[in-house]
PDB file of N, CA and C in Angstrom:
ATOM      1  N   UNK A   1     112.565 123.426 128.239  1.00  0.00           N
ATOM      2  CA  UNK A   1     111.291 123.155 127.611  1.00  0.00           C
ATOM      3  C   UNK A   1     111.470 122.086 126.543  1.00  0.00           C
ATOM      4  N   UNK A   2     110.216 121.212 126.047  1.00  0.00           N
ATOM      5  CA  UNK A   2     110.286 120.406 125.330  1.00  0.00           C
ATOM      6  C   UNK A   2     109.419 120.533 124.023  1.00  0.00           C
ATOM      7  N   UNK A   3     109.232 121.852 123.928  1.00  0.00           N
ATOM      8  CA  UNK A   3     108.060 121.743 122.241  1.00  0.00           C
ATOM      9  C   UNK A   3     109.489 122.029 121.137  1.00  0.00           C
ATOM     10  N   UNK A   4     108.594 121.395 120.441  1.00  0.00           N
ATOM     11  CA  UNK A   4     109.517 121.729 118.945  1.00  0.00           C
ATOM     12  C   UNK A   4     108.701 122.131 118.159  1.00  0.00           C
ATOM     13  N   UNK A   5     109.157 122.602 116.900  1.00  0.00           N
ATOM     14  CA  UNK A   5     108.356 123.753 115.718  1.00  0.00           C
ATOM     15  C   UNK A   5     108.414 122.831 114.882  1.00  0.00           C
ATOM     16  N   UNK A   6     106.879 122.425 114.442  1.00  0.00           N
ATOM     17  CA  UNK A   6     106.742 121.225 113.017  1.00  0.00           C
ATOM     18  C   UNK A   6     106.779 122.356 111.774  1.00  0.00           C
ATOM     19  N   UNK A   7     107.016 121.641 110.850  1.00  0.00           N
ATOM     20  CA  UNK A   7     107.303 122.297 109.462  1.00  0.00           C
ATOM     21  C   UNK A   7     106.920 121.125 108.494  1.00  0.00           C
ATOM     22  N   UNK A   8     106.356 121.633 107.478  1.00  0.00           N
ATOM     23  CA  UNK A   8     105.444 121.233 106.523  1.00  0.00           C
ATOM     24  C   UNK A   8     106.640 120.823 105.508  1.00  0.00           C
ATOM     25  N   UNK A   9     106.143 119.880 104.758  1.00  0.00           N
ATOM     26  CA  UNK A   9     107.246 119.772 103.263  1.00  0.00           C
ATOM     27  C   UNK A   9     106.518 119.214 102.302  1.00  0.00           C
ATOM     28  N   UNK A  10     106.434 120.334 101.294  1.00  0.00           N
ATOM     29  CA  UNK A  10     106.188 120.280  99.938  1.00  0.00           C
ATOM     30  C   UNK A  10     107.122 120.549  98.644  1.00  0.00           C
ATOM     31  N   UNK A  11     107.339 119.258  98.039  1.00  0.00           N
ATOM     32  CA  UNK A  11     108.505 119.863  96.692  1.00  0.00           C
ATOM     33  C   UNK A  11     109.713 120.470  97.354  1.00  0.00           C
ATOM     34  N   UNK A  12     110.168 119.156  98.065  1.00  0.00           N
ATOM     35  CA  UNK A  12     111.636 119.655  98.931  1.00  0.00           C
ATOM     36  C   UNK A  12     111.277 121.433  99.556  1.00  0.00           C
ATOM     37  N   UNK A  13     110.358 121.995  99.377  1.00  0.00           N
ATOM     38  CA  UNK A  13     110.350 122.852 100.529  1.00  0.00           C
ATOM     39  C   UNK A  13     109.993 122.907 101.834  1.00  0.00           C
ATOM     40  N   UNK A  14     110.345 123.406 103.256  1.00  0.00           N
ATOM     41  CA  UNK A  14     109.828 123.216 104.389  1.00  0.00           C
ATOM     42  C   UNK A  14     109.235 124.734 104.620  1.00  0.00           C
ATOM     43  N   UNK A  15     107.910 124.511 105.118  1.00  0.00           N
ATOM     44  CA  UNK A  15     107.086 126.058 105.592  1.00  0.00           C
ATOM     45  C   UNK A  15     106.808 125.560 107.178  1.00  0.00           C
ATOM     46  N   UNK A  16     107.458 126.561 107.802  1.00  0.00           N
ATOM     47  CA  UNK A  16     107.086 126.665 109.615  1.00  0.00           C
ATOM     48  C   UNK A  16     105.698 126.556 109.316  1.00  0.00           C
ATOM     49  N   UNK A  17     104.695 125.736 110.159  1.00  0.00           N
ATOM     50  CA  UNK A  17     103.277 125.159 109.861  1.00  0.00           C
ATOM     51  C   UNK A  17     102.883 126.147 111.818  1.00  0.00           C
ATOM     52  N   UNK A  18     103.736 125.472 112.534  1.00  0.00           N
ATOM     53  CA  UNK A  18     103.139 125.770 113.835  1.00  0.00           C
ATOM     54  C   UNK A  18     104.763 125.759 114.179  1.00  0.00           C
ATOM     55  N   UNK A  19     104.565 126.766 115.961  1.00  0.00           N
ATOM     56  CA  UNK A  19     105.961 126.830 116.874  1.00  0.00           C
ATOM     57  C   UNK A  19     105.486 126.293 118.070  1.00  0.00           C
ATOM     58  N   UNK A  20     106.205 126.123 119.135  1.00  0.00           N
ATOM     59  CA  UNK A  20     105.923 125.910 120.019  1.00  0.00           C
ATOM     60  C   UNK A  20     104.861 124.403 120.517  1.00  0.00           C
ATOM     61  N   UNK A  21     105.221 123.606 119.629  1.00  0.00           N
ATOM     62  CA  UNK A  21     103.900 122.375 119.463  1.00  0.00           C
ATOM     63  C   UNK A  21     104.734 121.422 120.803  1.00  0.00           C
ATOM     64  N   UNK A  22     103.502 121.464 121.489  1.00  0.00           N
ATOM     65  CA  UNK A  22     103.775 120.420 122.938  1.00  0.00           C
ATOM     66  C   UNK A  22     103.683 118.432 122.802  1.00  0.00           C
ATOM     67  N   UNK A  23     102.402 118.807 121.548  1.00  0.00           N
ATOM     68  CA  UNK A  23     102.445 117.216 121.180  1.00  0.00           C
ATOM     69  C   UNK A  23     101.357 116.811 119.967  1.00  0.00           C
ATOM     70  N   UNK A  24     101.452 116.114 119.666  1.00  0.00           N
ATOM     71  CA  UNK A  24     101.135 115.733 118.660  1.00  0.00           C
ATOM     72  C   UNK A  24     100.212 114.319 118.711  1.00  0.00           C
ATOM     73  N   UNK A  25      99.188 114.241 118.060  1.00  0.00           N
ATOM     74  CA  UNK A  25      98.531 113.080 118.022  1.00  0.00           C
ATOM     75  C   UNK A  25      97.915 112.305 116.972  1.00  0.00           C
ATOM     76  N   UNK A  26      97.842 111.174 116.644  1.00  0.00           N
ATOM     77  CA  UNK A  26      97.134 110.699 115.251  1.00  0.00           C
ATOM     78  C   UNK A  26      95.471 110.634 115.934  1.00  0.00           C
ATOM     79  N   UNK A  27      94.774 111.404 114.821  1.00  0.00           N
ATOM     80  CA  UNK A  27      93.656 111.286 114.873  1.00  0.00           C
ATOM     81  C   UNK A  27      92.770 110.395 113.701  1.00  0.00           C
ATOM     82  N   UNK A  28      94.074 109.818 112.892  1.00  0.00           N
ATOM     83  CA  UNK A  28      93.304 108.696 111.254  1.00  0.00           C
ATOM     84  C   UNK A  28      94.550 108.614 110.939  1.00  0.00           C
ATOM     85  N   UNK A  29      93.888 107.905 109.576  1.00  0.00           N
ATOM     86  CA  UNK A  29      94.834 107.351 108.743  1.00  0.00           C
ATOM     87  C   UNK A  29      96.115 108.737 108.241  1.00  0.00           C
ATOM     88  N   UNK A  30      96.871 108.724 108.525  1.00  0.00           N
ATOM     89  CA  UNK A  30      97.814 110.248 108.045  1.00  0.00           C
ATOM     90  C   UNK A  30      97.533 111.523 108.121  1.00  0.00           C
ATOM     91  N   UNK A  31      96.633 111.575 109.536  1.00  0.00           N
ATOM     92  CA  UNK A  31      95.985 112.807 110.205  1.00  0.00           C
ATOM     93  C   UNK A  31      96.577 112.813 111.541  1.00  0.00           C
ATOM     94  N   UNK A  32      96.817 114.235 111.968  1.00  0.00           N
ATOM     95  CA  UNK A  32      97.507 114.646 113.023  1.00  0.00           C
ATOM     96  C   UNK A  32      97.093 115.662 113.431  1.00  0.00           C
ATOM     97  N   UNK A  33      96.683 115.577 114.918  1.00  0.00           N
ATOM     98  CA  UNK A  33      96.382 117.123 115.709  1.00  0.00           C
ATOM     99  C   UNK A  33      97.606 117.434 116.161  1.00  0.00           C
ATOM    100  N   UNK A  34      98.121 118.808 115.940  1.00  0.00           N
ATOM    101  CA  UNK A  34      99.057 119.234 116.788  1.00  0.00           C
ATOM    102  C   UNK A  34      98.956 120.401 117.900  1.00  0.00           C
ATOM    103  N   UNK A  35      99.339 119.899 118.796  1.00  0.00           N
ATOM    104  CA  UNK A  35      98.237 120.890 120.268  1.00  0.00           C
ATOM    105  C   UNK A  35      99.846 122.140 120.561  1.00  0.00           C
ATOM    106  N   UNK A  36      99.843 123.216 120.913  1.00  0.00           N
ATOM    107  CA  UNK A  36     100.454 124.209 120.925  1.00  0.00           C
ATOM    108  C   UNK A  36     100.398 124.207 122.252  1.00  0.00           C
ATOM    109  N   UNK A  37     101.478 124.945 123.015  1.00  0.00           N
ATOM    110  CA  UNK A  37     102.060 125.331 124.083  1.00  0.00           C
ATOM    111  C   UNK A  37     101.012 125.705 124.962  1.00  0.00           C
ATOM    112  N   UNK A  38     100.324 127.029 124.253  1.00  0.00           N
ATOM    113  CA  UNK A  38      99.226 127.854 124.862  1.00  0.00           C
ATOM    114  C   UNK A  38      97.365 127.312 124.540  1.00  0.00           C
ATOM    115  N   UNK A  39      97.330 126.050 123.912  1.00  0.00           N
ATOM    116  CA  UNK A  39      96.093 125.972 123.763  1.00  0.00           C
ATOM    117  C   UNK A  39      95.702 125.581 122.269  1.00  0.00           C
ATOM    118  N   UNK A  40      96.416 126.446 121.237  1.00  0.00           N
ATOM    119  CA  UNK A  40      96.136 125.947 120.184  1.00  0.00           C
ATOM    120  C   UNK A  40      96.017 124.833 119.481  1.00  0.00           C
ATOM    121  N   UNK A  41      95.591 124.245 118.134  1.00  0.00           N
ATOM    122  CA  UNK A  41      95.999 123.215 117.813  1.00  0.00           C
ATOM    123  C   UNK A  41      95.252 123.127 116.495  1.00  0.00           C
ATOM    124  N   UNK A  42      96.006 122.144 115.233  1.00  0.00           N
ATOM    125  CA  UNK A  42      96.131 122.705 114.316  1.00  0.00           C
ATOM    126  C   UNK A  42      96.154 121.146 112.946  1.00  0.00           C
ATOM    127  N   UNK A  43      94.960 120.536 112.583  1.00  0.00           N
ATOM    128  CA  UNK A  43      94.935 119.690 111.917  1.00  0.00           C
ATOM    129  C   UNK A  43      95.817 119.536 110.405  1.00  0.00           C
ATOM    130  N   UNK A  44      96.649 118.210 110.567  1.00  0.00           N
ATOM    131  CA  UNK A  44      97.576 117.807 109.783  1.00  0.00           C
ATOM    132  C   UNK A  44      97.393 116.613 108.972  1.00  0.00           C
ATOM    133  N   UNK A  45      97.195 116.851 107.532  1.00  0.00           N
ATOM    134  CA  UNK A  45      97.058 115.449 106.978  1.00  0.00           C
ATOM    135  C   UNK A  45      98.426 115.051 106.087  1.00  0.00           C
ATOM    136  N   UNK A  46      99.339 114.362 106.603  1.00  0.00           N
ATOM    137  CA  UNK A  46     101.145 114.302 106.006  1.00  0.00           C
ATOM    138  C   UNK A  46     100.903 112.894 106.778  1.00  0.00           C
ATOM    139  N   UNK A  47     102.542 112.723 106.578  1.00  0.00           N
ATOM    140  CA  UNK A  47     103.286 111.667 107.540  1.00  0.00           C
ATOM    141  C   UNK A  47     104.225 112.218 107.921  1.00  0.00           C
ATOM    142  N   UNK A  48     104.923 112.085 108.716  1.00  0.00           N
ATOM    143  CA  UNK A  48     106.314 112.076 109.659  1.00  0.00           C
ATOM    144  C   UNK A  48     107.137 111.697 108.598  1.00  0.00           C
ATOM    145  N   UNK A  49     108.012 112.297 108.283  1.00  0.00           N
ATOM    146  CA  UNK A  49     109.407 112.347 107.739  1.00  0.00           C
ATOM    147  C   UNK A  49     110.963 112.246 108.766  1.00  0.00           C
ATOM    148  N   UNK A  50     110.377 113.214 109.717  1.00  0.00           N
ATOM    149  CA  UNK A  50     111.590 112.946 110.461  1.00  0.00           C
ATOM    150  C   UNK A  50     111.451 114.426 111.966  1.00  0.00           C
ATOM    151  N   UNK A  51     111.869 113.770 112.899  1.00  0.00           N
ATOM    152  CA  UNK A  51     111.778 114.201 113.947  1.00  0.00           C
ATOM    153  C   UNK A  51     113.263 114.173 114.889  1.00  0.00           C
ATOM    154  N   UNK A  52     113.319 115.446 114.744  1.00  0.00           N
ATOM    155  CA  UNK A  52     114.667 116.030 115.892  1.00  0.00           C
ATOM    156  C   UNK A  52     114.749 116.036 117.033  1.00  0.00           C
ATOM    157  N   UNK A  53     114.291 115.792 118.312  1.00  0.00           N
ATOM    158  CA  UNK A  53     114.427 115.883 119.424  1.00  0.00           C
ATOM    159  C   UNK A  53     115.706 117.075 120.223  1.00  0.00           C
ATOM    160  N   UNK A  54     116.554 116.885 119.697  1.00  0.00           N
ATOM    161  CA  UNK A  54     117.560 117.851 120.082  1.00  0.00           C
ATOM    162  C   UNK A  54     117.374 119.294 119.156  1.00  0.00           C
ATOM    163  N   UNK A  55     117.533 118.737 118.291  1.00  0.00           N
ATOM    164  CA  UNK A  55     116.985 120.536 117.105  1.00  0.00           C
ATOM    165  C   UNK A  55     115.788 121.139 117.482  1.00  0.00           C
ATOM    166  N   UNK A  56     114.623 120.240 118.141  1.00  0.00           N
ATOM    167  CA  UNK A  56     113.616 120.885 118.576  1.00  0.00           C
ATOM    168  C   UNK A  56     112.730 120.755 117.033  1.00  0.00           C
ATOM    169  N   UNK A  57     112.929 119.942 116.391  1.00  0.00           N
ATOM    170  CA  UNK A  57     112.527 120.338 114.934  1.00  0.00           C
ATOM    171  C   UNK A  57     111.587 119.263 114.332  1.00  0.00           C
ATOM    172  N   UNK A  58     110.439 118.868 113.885  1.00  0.00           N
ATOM    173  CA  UNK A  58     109.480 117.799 113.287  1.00  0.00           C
ATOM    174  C   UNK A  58     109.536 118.311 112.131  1.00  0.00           C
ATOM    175  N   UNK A  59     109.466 117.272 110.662  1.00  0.00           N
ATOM    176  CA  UNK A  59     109.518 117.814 109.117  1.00  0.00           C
ATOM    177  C   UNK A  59     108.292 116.765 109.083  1.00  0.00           C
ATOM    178  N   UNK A  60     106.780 117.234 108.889  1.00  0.00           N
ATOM    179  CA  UNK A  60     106.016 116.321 108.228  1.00  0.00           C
ATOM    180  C   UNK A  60     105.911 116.400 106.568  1.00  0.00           C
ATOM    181  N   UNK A  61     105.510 115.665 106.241  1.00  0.00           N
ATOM    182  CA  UNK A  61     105.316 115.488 104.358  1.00  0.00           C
ATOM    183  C   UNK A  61     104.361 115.673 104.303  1.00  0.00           C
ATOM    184  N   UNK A  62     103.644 117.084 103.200  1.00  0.00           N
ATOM    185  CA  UNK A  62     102.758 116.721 103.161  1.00  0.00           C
ATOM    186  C   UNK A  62     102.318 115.555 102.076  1.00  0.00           C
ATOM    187  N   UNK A  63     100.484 115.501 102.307  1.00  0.00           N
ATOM    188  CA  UNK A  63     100.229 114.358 101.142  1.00  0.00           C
ATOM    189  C   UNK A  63      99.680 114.550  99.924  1.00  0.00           C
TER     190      UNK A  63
END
């Protein structure tokens, strides 16, 4: 399988935000839908910090 679990970061902390996220999309300026395995999906206003592919792991910032 290919979802990875995004995680939020505030004040050097990371909070699991969503699991299982299939993909991700910009919907604006530093806005992001993130669509879930099963249907869900879950509006994000950050940027991308950094993305794992092998860890399975996305760290957005928030803003």
């Amino acid at each position: 399988m290919c979802e990875s679990n995004v995680y939020l970061k505030k004040d050097n902390n990371e909070e699991l935000i969503m699991e299982n996220v299939a993909a991700i999309s910009p919907i604006g300026e530093d806005t992001f839908i993130l669509k879930g395995l099963l249907g869900e999906s879950m509006e994000v206003k950050a940027i991308i910090e950094d993305i794992n592919l092998m860890g399975h792991k996305i760290i957005l910032k928030a803003l």
